[in-house]
N, C-alpha and C. Protein backbone atom coordinates (compact mmCIF):
# COMPACT_ATOMS: atom_id res chain seq x y z
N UNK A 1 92.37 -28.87 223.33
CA UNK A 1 91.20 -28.77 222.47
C UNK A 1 90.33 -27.59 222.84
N UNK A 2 90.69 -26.86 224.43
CA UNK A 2 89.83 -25.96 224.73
C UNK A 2 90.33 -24.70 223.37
N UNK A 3 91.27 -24.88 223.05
CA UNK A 3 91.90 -23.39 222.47
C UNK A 3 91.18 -23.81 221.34
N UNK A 4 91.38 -24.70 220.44
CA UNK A 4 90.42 -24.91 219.20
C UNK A 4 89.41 -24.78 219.11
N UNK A 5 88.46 -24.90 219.91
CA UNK A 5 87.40 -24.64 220.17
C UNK A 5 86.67 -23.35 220.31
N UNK A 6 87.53 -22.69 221.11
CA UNK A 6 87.41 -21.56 221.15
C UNK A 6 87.63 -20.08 219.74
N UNK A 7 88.94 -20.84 219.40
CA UNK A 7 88.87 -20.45 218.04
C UNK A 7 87.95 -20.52 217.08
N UNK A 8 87.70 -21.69 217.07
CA UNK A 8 86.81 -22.18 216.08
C UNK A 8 85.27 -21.04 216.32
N UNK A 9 85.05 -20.89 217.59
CA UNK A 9 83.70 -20.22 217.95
C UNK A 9 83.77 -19.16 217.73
N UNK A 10 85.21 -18.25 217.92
CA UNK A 10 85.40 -16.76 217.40
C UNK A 10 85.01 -16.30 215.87
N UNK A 11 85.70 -18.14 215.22
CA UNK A 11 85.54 -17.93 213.66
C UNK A 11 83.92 -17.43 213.17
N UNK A 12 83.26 -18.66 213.64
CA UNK A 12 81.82 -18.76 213.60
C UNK A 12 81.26 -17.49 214.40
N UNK A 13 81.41 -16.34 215.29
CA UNK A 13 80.85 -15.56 215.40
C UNK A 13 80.90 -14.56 214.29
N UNK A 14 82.38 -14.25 214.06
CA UNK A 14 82.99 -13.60 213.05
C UNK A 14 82.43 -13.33 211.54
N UNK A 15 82.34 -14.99 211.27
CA UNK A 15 81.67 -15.03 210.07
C UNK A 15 80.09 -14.81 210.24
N UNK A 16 79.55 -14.86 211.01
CA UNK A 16 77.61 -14.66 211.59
C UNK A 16 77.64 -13.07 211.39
N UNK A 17 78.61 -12.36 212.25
CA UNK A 17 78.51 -10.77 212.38
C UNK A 17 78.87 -10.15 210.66
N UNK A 18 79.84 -10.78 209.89
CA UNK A 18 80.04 -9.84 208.49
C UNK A 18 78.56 -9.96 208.20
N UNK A 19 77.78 -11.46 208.22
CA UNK A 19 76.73 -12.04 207.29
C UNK A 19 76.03 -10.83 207.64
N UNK A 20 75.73 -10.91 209.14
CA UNK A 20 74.56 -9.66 209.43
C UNK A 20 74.85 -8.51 208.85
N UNK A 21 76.18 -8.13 209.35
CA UNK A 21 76.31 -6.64 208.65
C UNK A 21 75.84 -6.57 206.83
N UNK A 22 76.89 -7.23 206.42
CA UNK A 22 76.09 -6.97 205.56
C UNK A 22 74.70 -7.11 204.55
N UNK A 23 74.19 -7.86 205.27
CA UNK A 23 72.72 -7.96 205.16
C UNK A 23 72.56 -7.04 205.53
N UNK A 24 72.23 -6.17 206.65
CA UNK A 24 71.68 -4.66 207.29
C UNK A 24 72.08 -3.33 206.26
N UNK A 25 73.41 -3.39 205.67
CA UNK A 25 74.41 -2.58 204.86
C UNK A 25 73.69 -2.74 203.24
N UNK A 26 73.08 -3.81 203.00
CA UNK A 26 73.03 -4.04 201.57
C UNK A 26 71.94 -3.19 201.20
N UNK A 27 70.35 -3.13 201.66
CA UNK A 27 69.67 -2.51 201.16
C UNK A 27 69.59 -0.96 201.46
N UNK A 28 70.07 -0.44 202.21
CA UNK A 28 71.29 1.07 202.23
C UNK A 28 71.90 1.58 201.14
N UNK A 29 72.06 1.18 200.11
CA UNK A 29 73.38 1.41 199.56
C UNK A 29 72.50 1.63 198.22
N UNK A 30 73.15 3.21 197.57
CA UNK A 30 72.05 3.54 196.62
C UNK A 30 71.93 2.74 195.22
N UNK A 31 71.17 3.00 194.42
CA UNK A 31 71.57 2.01 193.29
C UNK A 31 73.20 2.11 192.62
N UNK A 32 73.35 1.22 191.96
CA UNK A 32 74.64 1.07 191.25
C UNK A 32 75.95 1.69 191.89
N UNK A 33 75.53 1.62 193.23
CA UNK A 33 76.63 1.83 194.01
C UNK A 33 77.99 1.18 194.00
N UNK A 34 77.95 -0.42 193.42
CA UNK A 34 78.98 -1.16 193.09
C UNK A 34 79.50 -0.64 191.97
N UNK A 35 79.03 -0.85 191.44
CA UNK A 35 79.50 -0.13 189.85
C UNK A 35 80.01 1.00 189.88
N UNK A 36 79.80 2.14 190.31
CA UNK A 36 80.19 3.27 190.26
C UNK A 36 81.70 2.83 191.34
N UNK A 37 81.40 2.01 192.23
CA UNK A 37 82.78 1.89 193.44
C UNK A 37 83.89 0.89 192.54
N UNK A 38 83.29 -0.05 191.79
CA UNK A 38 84.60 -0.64 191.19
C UNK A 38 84.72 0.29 189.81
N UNK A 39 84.59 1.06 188.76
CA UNK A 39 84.43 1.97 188.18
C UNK A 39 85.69 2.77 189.22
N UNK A 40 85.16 3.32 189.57
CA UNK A 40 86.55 4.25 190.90
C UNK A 40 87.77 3.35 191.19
N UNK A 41 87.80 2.36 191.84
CA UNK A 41 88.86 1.34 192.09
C UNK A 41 89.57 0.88 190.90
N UNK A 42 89.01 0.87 190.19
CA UNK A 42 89.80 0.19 188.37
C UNK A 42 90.85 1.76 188.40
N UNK A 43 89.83 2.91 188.28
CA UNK A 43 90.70 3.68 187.73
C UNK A 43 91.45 4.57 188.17
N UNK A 44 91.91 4.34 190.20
CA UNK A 44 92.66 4.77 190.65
C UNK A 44 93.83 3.62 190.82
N UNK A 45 93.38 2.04 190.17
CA UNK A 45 94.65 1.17 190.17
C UNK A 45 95.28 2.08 188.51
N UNK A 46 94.84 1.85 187.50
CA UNK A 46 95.43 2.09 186.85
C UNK A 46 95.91 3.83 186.62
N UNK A 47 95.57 4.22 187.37
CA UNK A 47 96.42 5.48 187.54
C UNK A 47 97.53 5.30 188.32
N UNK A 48 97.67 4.31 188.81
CA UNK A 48 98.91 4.15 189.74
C UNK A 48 100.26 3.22 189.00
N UNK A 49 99.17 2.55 187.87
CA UNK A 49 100.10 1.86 187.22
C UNK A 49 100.97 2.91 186.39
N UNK A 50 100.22 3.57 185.59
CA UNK A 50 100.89 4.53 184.69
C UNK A 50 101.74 5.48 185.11
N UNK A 51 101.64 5.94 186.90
CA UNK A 51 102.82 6.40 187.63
C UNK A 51 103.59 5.65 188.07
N UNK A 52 104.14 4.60 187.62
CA UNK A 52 105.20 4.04 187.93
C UNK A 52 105.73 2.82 186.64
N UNK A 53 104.79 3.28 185.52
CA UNK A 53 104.97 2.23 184.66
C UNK A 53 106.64 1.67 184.07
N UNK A 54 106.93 3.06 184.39
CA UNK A 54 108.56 2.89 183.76
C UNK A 54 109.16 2.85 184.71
N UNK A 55 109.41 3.25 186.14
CA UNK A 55 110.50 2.55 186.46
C UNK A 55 110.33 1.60 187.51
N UNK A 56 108.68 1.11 187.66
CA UNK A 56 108.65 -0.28 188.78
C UNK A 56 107.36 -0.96 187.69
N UNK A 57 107.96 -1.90 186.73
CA UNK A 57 107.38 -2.95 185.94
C UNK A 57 107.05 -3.78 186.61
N UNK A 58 107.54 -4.43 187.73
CA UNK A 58 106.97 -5.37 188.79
C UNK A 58 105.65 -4.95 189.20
N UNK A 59 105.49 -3.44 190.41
CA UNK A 59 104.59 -2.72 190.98
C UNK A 59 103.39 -2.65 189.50
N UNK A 60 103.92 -2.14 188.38
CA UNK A 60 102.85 -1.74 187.61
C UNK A 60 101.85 -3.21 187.29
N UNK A 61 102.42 -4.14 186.98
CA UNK A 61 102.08 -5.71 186.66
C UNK A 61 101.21 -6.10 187.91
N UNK A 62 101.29 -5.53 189.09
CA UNK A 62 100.86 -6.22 190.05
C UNK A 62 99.48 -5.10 190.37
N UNK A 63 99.59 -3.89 190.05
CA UNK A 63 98.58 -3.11 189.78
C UNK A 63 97.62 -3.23 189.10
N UNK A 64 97.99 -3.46 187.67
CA UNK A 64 96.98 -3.89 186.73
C UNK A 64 96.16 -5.16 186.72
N UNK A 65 96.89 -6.01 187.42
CA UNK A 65 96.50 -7.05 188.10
C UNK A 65 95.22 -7.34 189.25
N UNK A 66 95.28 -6.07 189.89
CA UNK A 66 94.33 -6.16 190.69
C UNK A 66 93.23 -5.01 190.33
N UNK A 67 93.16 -4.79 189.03
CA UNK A 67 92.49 -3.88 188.35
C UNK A 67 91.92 -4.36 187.45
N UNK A 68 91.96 -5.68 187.29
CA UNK A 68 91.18 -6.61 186.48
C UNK A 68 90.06 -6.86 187.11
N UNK A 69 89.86 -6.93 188.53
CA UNK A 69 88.58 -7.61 188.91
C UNK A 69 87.59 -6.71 189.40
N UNK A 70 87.70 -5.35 189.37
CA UNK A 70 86.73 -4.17 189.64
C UNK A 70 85.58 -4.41 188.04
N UNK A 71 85.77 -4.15 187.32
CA UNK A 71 85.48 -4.36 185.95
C UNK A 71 84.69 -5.38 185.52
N UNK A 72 84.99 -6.44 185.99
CA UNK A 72 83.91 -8.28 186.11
C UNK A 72 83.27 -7.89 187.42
N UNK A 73 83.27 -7.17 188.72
CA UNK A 73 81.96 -7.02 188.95
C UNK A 73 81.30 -6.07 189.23
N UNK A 74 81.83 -4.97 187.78
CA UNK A 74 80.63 -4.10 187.47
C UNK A 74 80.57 -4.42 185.83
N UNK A 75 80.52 -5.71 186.05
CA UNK A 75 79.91 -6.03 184.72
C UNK A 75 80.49 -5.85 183.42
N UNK A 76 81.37 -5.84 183.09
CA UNK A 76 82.45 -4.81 182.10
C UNK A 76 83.75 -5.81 181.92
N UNK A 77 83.39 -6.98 181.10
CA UNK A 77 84.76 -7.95 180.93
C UNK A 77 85.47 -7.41 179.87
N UNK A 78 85.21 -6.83 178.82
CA UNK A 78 85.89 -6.33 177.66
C UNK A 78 86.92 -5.33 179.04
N UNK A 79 86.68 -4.32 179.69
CA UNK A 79 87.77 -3.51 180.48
C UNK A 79 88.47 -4.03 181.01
N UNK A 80 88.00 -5.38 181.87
CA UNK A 80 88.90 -6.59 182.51
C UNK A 80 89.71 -6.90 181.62
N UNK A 81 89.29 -7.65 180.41
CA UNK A 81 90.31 -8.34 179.41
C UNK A 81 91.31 -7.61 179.14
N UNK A 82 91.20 -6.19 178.67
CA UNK A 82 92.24 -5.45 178.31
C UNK A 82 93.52 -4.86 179.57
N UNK A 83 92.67 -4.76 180.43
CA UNK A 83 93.58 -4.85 181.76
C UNK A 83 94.80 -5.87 181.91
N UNK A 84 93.94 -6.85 182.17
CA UNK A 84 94.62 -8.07 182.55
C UNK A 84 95.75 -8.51 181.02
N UNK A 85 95.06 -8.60 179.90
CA UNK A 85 96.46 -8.61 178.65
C UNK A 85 97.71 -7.80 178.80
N UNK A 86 97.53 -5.98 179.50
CA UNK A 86 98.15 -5.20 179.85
C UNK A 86 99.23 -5.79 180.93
N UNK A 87 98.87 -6.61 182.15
CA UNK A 87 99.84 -7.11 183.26
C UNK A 87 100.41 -8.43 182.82
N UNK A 88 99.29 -9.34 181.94
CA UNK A 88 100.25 -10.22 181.38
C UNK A 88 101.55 -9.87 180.50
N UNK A 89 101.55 -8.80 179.90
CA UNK A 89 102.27 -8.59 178.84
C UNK A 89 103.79 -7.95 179.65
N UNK A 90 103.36 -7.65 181.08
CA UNK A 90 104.77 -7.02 182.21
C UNK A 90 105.19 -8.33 183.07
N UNK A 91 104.42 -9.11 183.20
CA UNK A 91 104.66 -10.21 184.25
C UNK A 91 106.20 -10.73 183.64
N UNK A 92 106.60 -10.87 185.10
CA UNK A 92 107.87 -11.61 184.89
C UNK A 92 107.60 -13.59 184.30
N UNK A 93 108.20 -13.73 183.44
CA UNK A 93 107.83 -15.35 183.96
C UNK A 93 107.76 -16.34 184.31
N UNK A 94 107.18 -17.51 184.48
CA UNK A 94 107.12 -18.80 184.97
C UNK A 94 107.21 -17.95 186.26
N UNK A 95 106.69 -16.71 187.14
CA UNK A 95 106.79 -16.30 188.34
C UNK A 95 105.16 -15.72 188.97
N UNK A 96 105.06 -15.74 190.25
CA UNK A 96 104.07 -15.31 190.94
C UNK A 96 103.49 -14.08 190.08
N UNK A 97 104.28 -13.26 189.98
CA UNK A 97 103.43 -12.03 188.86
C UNK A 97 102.82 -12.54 187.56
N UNK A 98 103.28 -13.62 186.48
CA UNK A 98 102.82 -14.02 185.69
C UNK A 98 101.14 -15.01 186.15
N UNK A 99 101.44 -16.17 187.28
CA UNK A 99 100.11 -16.84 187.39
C UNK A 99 99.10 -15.76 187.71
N UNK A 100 99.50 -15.06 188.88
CA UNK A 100 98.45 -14.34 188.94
C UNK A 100 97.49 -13.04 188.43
N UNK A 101 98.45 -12.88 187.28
CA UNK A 101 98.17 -12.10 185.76
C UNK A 101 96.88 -13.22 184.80
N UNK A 102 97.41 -14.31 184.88
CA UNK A 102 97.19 -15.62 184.23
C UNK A 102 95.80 -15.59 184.82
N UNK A 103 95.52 -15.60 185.88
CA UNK A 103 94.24 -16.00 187.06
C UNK A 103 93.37 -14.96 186.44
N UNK A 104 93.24 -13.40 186.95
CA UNK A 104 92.94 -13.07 186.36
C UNK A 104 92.13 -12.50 184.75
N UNK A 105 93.69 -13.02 184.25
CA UNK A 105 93.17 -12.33 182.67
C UNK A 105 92.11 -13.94 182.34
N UNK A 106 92.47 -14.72 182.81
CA UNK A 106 91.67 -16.54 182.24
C UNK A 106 90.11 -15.94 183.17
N UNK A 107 89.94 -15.22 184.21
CA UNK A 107 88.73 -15.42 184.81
C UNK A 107 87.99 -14.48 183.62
N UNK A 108 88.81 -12.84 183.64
CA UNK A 108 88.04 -12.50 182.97
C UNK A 108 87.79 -12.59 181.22
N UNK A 109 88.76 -13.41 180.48
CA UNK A 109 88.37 -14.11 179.36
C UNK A 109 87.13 -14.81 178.92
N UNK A 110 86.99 -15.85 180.29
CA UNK A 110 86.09 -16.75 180.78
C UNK A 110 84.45 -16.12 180.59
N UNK A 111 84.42 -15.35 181.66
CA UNK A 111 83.47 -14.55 181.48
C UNK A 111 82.95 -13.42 180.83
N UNK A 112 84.02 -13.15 179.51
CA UNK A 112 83.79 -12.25 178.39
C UNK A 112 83.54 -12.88 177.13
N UNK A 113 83.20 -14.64 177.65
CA UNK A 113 82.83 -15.49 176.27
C UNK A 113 84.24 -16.01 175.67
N UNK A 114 85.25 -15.72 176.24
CA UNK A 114 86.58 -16.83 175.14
C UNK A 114 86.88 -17.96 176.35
N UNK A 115 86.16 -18.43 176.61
CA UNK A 115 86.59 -19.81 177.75
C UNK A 115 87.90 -20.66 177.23
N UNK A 116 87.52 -20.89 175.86
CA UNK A 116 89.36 -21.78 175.68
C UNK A 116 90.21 -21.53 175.90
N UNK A 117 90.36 -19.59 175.22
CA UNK A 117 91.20 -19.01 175.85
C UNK A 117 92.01 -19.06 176.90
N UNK A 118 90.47 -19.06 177.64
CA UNK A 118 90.60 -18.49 179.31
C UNK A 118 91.75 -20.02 179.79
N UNK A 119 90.67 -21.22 179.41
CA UNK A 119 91.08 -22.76 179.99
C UNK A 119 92.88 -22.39 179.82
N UNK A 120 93.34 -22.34 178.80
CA UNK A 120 94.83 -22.68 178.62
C UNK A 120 95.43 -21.93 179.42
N UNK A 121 95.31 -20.52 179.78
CA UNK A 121 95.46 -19.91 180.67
C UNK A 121 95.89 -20.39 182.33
N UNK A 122 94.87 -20.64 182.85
CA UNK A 122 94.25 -20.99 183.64
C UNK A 122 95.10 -22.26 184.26
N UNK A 123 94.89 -23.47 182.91
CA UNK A 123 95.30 -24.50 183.32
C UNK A 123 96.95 -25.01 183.66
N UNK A 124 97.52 -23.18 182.84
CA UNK A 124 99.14 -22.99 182.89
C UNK A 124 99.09 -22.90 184.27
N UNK A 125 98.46 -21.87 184.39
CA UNK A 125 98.74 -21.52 186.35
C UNK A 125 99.00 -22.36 186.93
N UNK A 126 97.65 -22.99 186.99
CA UNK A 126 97.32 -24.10 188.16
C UNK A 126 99.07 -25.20 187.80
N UNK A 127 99.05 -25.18 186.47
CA UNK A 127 100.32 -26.37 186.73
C UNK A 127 101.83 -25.53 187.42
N UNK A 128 101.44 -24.35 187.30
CA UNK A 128 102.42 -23.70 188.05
C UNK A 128 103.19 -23.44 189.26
N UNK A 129 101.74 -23.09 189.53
CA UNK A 129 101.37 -23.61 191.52
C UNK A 129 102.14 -24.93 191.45
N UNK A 130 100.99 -25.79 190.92
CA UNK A 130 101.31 -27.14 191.88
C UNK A 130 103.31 -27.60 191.72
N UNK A 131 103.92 -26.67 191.08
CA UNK A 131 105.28 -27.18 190.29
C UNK A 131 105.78 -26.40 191.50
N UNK A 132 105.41 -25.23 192.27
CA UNK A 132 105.99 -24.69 193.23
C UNK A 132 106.64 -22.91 192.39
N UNK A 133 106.66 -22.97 191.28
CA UNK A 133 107.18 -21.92 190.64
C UNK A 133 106.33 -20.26 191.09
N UNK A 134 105.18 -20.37 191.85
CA UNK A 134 104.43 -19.20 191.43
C UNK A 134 103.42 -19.41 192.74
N UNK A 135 103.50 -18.33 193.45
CA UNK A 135 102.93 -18.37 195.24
C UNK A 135 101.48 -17.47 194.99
N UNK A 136 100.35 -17.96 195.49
CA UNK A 136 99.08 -16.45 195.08
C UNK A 136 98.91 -16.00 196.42
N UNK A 137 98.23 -14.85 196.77
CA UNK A 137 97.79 -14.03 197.78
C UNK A 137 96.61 -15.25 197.73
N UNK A 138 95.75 -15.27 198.79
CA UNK A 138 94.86 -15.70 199.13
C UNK A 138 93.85 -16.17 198.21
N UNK A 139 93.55 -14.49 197.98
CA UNK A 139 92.22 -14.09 197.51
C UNK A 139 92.19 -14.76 195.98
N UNK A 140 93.87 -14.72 195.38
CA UNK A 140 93.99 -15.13 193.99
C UNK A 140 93.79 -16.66 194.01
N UNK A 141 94.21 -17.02 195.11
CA UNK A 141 93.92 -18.81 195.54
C UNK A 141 92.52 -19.24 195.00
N UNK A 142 91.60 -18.56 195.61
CA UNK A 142 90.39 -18.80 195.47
C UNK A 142 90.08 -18.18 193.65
N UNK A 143 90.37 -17.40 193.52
CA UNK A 143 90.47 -16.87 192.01
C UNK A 143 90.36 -18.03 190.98
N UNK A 144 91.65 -18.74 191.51
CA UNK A 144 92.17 -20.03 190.52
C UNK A 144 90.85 -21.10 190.66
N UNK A 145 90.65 -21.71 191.43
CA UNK A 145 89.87 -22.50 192.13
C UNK A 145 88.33 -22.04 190.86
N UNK A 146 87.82 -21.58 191.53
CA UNK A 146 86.86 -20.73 190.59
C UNK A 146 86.60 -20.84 189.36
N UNK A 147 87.46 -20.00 188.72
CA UNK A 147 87.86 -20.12 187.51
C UNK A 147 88.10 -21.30 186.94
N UNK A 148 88.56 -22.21 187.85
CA UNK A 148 89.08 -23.70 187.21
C UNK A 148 87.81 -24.40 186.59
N UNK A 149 86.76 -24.07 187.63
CA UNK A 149 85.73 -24.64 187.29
C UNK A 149 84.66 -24.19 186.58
N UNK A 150 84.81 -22.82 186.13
CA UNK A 150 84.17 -21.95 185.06
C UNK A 150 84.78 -22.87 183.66
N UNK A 151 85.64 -23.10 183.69
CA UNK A 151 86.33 -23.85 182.77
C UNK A 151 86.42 -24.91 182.28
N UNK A 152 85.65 -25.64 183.44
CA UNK A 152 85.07 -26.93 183.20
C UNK A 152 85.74 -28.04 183.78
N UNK A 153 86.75 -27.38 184.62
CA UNK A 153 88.04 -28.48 185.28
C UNK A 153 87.37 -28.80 186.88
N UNK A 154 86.65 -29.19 187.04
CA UNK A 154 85.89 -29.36 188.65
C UNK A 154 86.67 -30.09 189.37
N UNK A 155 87.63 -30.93 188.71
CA UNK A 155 88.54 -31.93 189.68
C UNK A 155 89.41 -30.75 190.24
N UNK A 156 90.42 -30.07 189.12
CA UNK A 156 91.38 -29.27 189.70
C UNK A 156 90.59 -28.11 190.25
N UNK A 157 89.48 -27.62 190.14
CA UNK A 157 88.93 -26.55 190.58
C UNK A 157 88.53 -27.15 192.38
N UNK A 158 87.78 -28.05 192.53
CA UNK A 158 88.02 -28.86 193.79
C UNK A 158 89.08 -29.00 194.68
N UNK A 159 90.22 -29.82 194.07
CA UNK A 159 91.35 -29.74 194.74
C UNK A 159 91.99 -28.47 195.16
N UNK A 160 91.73 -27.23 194.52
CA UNK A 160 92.55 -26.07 194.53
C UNK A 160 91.85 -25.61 195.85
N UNK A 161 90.04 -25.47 195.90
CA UNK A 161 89.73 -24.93 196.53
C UNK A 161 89.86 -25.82 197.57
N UNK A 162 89.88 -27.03 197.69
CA UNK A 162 90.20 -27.72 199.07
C UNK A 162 91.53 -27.19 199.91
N UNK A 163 92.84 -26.86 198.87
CA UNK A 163 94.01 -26.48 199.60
C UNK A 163 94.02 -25.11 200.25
N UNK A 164 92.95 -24.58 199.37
CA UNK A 164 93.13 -22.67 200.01
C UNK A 164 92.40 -22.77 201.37
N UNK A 165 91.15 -23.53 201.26
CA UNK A 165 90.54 -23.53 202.72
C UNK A 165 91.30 -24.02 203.61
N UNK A 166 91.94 -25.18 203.37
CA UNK A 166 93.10 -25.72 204.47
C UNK A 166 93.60 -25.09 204.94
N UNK A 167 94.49 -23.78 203.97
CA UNK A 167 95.35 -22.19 204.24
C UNK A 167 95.00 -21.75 205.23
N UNK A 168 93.47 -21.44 204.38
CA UNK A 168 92.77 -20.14 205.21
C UNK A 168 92.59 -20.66 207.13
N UNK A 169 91.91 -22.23 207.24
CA UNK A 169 91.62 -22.34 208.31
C UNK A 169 92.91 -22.27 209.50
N UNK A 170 94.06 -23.03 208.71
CA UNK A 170 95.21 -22.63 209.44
C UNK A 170 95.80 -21.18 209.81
N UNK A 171 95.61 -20.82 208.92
CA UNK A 171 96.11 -19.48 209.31
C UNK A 171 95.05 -18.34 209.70
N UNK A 172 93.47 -18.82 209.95
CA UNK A 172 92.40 -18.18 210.75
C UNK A 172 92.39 -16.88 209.62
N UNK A 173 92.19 -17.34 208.44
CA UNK A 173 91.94 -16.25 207.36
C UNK A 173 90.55 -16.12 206.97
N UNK A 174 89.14 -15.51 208.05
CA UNK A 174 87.96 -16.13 207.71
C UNK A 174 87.67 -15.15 206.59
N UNK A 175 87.88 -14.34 205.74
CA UNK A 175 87.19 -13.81 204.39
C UNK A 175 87.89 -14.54 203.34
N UNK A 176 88.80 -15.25 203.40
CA UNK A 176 88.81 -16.61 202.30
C UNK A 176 88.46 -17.34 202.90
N UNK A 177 88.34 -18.19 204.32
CA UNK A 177 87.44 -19.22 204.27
C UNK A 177 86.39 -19.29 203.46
N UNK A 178 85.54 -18.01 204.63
CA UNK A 178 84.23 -18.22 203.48
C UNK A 178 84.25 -18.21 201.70
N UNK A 179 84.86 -17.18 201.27
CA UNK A 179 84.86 -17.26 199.95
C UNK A 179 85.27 -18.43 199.07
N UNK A 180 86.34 -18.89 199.63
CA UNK A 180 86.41 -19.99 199.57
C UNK A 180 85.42 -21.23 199.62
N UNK A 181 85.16 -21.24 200.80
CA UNK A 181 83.96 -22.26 201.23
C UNK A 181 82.31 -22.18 200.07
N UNK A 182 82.12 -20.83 199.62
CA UNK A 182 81.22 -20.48 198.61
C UNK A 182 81.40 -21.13 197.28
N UNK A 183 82.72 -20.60 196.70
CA UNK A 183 83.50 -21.29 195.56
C UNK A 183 83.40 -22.97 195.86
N UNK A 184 83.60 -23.67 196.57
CA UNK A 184 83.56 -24.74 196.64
C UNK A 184 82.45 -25.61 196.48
N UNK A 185 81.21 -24.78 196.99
CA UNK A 185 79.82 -25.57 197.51
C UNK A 185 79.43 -25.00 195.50
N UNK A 186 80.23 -24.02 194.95
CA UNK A 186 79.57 -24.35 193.31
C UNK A 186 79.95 -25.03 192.59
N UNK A 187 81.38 -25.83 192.69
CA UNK A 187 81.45 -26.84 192.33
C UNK A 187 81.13 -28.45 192.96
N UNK A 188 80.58 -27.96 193.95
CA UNK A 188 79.71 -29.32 194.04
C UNK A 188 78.47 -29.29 193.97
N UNK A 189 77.77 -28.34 193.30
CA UNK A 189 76.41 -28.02 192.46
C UNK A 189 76.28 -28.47 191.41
């Protein structure tokens, strides 16, 4: 129990030192500095997509994919939506590239005002996952979770985020813990 413990205390410093930093980092940072940085990030993913669009459809799908979420937070879901329709439309399916196209394009649906949309979406994934067909990176874990509950699904949005934290703590992943742990405490708001 000494080693858990100890772990556990590294975690908790870990997570204390980002908090500070970036608290100290935040009022630094000139205006619309986000915006202008995901603005840049959107459009050096999709420059990368379009260099490889033809002969790695996988790589490009998984590009555009992560070029959906620069866009929702600089405010800009219409650029998200069209993104994310773009990787759904390459995703392989019933596969990891499709849910997490799915995650995505349903978050930023969600928050561009088509929530039904988004829900059916969304609620494909999640039955996807749980079927074993379709594995997420972390960060998309928490994505789902989220989203589930933008959607109005708080049970499955709950459960989802209960399993990613489980992930994260096992495998000492503390920037999805916390994010995780955030996502969670809003659906029990």
């Amino acid at each position: 129990t000494d080693g858990a413990t100890t772990a556990s205390m590294k975690v908790e410093v870990s997570a204390l030192a980002v908090a500070a930093s970036s608290v100290r980092l935040r009022p630094t940072m000139p205006p619309k500095a986000e915006r202008a940085s995901a603005s840049r990030a959107r459009s050096i993913l999709l420059r990368g997509a379009d260099e490889v669009a033809t002969a790695l459809p996988s790589l490009t799908c998984r590009l555009l994919t992560a070029a959906v979420i620069p866009p929702l937070r600089a405010g800009d879901p219409n650029a998200a939506i069209e993104t994310g329709r773009r990787a759904m439309d390459l995703a392989s399916p019933a596969g990891s590239e499709e849910v997490a196209a799915a995650v995505v394009l349903g978050t930023a649906l969600c928050l561009g005002g088509e929530p039904a949309k988004a829900r059916d979406l969304v609620v494909r994934a999640q039955e996807q996952v749980a079927a074993g067909s379709g594995r997420l990176a972390p960060e998309t874990d928490v994505y789902l979770g989220a989203v589930l509950r933008l959607v109005g699904d708080n049970e499955a949005s709950r459960s989802q985020l209960e399993g990613t934290i489980e992930r994260a703590r096992s495998n000492g992943s503390v920037s999805v813990l916390a994010y995780a742990l955030v996502r969670l405490a809003d659906v029990e708001t």
